[in-house]
PDB file of N, CA and C in Angstrom:
ATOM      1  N   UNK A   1       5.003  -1.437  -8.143  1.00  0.00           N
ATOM      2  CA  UNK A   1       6.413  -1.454  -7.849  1.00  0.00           C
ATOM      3  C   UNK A   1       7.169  -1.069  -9.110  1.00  0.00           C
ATOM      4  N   UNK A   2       7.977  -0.181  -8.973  1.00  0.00           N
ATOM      5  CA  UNK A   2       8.890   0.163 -10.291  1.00  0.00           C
ATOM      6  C   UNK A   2      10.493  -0.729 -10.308  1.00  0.00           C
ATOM      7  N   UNK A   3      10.448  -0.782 -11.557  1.00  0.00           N
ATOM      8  CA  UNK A   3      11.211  -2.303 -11.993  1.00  0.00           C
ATOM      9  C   UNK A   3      11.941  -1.627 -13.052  1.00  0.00           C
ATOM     10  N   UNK A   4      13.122  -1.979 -13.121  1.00  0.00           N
ATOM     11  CA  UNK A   4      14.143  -1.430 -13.932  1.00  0.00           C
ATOM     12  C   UNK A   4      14.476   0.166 -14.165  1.00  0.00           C
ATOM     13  N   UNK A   5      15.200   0.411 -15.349  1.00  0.00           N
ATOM     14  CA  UNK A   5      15.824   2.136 -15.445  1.00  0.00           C
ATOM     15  C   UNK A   5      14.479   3.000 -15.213  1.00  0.00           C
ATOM     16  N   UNK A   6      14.132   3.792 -14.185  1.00  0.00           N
ATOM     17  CA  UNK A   6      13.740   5.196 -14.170  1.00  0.00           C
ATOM     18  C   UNK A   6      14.389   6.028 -13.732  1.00  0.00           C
ATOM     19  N   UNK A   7      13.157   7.030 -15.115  1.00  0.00           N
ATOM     20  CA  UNK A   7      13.844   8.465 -14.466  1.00  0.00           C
ATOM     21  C   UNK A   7      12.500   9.291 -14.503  1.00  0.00           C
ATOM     22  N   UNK A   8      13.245  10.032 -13.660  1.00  0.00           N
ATOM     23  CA  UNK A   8      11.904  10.933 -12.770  1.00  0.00           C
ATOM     24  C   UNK A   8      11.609  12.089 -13.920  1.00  0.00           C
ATOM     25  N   UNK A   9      10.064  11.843 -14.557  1.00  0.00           N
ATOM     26  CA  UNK A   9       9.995  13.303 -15.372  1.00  0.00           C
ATOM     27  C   UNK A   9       8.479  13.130 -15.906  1.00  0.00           C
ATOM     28  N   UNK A  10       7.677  13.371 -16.030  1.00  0.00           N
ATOM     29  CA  UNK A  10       6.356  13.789 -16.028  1.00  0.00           C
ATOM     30  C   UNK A  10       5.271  13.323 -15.220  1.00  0.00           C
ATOM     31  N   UNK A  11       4.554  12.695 -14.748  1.00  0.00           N
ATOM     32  CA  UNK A  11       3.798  12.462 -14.021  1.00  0.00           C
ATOM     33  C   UNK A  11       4.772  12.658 -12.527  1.00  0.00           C
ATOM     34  N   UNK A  12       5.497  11.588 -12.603  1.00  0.00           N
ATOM     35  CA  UNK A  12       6.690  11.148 -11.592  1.00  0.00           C
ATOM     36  C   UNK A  12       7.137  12.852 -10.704  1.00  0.00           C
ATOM     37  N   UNK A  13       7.328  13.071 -12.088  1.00  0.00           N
ATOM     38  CA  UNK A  13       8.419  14.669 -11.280  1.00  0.00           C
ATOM     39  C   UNK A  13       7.180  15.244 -10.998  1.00  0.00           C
ATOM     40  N   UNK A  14       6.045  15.791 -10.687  1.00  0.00           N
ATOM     41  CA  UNK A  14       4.859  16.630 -10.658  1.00  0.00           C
ATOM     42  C   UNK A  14       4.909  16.046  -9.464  1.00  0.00           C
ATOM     43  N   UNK A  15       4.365  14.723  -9.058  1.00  0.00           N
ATOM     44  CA  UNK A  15       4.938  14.399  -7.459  1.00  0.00           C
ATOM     45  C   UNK A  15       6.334  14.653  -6.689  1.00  0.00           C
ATOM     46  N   UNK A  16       7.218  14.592  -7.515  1.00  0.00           N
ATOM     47  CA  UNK A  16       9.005  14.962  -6.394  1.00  0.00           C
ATOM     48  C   UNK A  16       9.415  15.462  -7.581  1.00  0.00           C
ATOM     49  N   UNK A  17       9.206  17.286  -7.619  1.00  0.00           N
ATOM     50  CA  UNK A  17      10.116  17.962  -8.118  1.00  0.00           C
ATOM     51  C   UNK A  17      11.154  18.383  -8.065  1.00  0.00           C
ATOM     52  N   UNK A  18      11.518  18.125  -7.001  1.00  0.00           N
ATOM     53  CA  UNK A  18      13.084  17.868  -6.266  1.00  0.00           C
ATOM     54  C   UNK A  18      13.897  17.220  -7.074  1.00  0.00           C
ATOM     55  N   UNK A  19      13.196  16.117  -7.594  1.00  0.00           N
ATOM     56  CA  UNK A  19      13.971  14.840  -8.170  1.00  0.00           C
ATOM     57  C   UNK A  19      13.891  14.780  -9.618  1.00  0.00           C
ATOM     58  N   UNK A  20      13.269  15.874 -10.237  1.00  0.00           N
ATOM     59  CA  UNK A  20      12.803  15.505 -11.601  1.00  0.00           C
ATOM     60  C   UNK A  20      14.531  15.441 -12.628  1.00  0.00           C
ATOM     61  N   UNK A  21      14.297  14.744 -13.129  1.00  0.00           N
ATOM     62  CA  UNK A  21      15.512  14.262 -14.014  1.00  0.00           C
ATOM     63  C   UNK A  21      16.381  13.085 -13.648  1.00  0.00           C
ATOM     64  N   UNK A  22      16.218  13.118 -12.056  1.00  0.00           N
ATOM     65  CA  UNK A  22      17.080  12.117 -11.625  1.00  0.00           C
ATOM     66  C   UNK A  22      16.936  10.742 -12.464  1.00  0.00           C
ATOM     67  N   UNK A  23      17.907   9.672 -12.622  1.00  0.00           N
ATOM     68  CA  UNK A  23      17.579   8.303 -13.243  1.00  0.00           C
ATOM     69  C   UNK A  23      18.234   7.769 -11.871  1.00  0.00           C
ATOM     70  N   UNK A  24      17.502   6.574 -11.781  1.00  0.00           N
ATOM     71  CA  UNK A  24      17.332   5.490 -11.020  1.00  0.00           C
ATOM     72  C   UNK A  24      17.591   4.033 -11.407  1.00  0.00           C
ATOM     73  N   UNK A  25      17.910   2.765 -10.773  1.00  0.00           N
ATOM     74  CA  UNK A  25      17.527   1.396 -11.106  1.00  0.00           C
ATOM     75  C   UNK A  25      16.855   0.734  -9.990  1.00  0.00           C
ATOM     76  N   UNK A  26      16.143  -0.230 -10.393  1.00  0.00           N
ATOM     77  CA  UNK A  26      15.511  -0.988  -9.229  1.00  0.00           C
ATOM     78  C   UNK A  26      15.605  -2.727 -10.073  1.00  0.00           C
ATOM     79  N   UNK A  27      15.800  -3.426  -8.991  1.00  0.00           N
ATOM     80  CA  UNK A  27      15.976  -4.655  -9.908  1.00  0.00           C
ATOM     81  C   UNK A  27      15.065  -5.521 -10.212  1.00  0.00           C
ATOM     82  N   UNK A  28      15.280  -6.200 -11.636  1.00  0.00           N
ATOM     83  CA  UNK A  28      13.763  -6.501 -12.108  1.00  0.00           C
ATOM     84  C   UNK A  28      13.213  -7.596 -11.676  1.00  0.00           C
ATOM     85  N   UNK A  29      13.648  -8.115 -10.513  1.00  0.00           N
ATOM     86  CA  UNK A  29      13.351  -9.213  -9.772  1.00  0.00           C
ATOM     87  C   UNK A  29      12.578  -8.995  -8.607  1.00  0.00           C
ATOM     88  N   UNK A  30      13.416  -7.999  -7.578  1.00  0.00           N
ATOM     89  CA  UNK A  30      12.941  -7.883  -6.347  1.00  0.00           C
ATOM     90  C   UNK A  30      12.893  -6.518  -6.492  1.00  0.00           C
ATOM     91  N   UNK A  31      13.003  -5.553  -7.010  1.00  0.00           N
ATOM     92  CA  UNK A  31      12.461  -4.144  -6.825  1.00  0.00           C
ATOM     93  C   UNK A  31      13.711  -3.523  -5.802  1.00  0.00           C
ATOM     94  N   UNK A  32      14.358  -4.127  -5.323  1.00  0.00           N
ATOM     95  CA  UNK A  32      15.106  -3.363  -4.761  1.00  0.00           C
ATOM     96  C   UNK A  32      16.314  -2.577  -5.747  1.00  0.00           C
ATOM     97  N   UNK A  33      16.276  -0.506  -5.479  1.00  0.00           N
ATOM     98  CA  UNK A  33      16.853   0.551  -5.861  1.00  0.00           C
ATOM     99  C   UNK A  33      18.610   0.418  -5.497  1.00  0.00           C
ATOM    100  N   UNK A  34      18.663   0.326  -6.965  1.00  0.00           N
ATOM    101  CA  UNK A  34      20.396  -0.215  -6.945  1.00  0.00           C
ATOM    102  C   UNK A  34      21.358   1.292  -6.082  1.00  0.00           C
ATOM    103  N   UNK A  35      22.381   1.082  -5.710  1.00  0.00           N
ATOM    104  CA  UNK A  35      22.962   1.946  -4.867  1.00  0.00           C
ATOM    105  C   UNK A  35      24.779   1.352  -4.843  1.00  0.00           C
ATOM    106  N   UNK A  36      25.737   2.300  -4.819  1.00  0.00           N
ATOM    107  CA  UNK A  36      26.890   2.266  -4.916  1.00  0.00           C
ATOM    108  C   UNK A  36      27.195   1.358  -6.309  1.00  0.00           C
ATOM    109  N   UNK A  37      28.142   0.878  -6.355  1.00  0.00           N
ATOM    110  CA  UNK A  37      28.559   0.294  -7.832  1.00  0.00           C
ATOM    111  C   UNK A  37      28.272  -0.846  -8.114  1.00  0.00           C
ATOM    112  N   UNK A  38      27.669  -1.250  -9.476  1.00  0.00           N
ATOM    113  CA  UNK A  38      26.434  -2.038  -9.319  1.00  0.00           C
ATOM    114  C   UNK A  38      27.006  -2.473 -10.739  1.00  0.00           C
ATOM    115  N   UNK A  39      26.734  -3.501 -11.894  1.00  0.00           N
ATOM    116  CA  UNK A  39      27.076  -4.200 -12.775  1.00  0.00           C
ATOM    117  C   UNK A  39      25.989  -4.808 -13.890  1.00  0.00           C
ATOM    118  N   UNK A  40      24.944  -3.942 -14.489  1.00  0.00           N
ATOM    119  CA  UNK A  40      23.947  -4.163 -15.051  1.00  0.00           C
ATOM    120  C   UNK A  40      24.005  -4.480 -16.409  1.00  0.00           C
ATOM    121  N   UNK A  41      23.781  -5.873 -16.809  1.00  0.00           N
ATOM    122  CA  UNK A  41      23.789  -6.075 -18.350  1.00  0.00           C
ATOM    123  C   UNK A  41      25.523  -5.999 -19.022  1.00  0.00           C
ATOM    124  N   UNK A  42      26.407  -6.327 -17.595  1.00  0.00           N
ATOM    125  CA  UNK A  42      27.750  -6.459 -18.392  1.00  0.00           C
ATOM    126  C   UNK A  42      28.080  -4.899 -18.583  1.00  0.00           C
ATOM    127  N   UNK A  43      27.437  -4.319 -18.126  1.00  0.00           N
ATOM    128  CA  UNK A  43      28.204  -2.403 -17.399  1.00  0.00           C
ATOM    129  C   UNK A  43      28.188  -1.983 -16.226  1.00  0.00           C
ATOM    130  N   UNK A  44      29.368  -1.338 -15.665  1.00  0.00           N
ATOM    131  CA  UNK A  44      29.408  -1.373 -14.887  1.00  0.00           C
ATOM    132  C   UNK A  44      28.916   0.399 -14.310  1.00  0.00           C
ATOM    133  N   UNK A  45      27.922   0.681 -13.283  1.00  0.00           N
ATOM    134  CA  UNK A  45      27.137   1.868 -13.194  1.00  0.00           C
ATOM    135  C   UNK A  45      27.606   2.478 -11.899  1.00  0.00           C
ATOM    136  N   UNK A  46      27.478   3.560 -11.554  1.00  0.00           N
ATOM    137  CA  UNK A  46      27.695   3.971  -9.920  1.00  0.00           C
ATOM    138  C   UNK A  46      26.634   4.817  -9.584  1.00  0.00           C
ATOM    139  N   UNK A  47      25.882   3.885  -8.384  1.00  0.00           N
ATOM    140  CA  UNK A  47      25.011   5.602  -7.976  1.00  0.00           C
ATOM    141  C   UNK A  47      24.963   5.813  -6.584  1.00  0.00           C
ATOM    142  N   UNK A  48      24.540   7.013  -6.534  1.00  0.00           N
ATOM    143  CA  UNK A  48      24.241   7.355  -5.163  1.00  0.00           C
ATOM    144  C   UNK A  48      24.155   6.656  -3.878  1.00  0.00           C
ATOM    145  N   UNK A  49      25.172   6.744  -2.708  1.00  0.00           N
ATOM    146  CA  UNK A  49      25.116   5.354  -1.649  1.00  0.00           C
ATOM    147  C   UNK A  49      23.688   5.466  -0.826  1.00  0.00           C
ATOM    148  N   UNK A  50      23.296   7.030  -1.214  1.00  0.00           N
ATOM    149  CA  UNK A  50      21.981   7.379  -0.046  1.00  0.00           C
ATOM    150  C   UNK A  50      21.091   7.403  -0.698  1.00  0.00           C
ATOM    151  N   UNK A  51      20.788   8.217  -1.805  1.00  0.00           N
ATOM    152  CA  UNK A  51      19.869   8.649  -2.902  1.00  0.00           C
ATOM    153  C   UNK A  51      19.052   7.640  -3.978  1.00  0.00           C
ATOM    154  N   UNK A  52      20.406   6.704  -4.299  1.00  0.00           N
ATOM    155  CA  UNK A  52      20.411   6.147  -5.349  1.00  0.00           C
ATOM    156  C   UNK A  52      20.421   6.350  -7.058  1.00  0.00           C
ATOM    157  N   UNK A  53      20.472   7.989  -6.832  1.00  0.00           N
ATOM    158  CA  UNK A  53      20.273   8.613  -7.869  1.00  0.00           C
ATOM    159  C   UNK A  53      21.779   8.258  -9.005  1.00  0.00           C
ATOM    160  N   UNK A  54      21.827   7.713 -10.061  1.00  0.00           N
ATOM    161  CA  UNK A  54      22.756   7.366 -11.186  1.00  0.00           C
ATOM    162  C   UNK A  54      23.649   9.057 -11.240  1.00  0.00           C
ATOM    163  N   UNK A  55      25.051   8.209 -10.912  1.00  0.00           N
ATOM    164  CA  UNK A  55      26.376   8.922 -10.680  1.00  0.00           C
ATOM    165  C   UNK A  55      26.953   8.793 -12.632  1.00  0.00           C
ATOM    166  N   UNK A  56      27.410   7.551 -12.603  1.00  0.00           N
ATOM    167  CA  UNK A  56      27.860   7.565 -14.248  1.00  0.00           C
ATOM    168  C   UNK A  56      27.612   5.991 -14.338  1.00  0.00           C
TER     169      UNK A  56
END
């Protein structure tokens, strides 16, 4: 299960080159891929409502 900031780029992207570069979060508790505006470590992040892919 992937747990906290990824981003898609060597092994990862060779499987979904589609996605390579994208950054991601998943939470380090339950694994669930953070989505719309989200508040990590006292910042506040926005990503993707479908994708999840990190907006800013």
């Amino acid at each position: 299960m992937l747990k906290g900031w990824v981003t898609i780029d060597g092994a990862l992207a060779e499987l979904y080159p589609e996605q390579a570069g994208n950054v991601y979060y998943y939470d380090t508790r339950t694994g669930l891929m953070a989505k719309g505006e989200v508040t990590i470590d006292g910042v506040n992040h926005c990503f993707d409502a479908i994708s999840g892919n990190l907006i800013w």
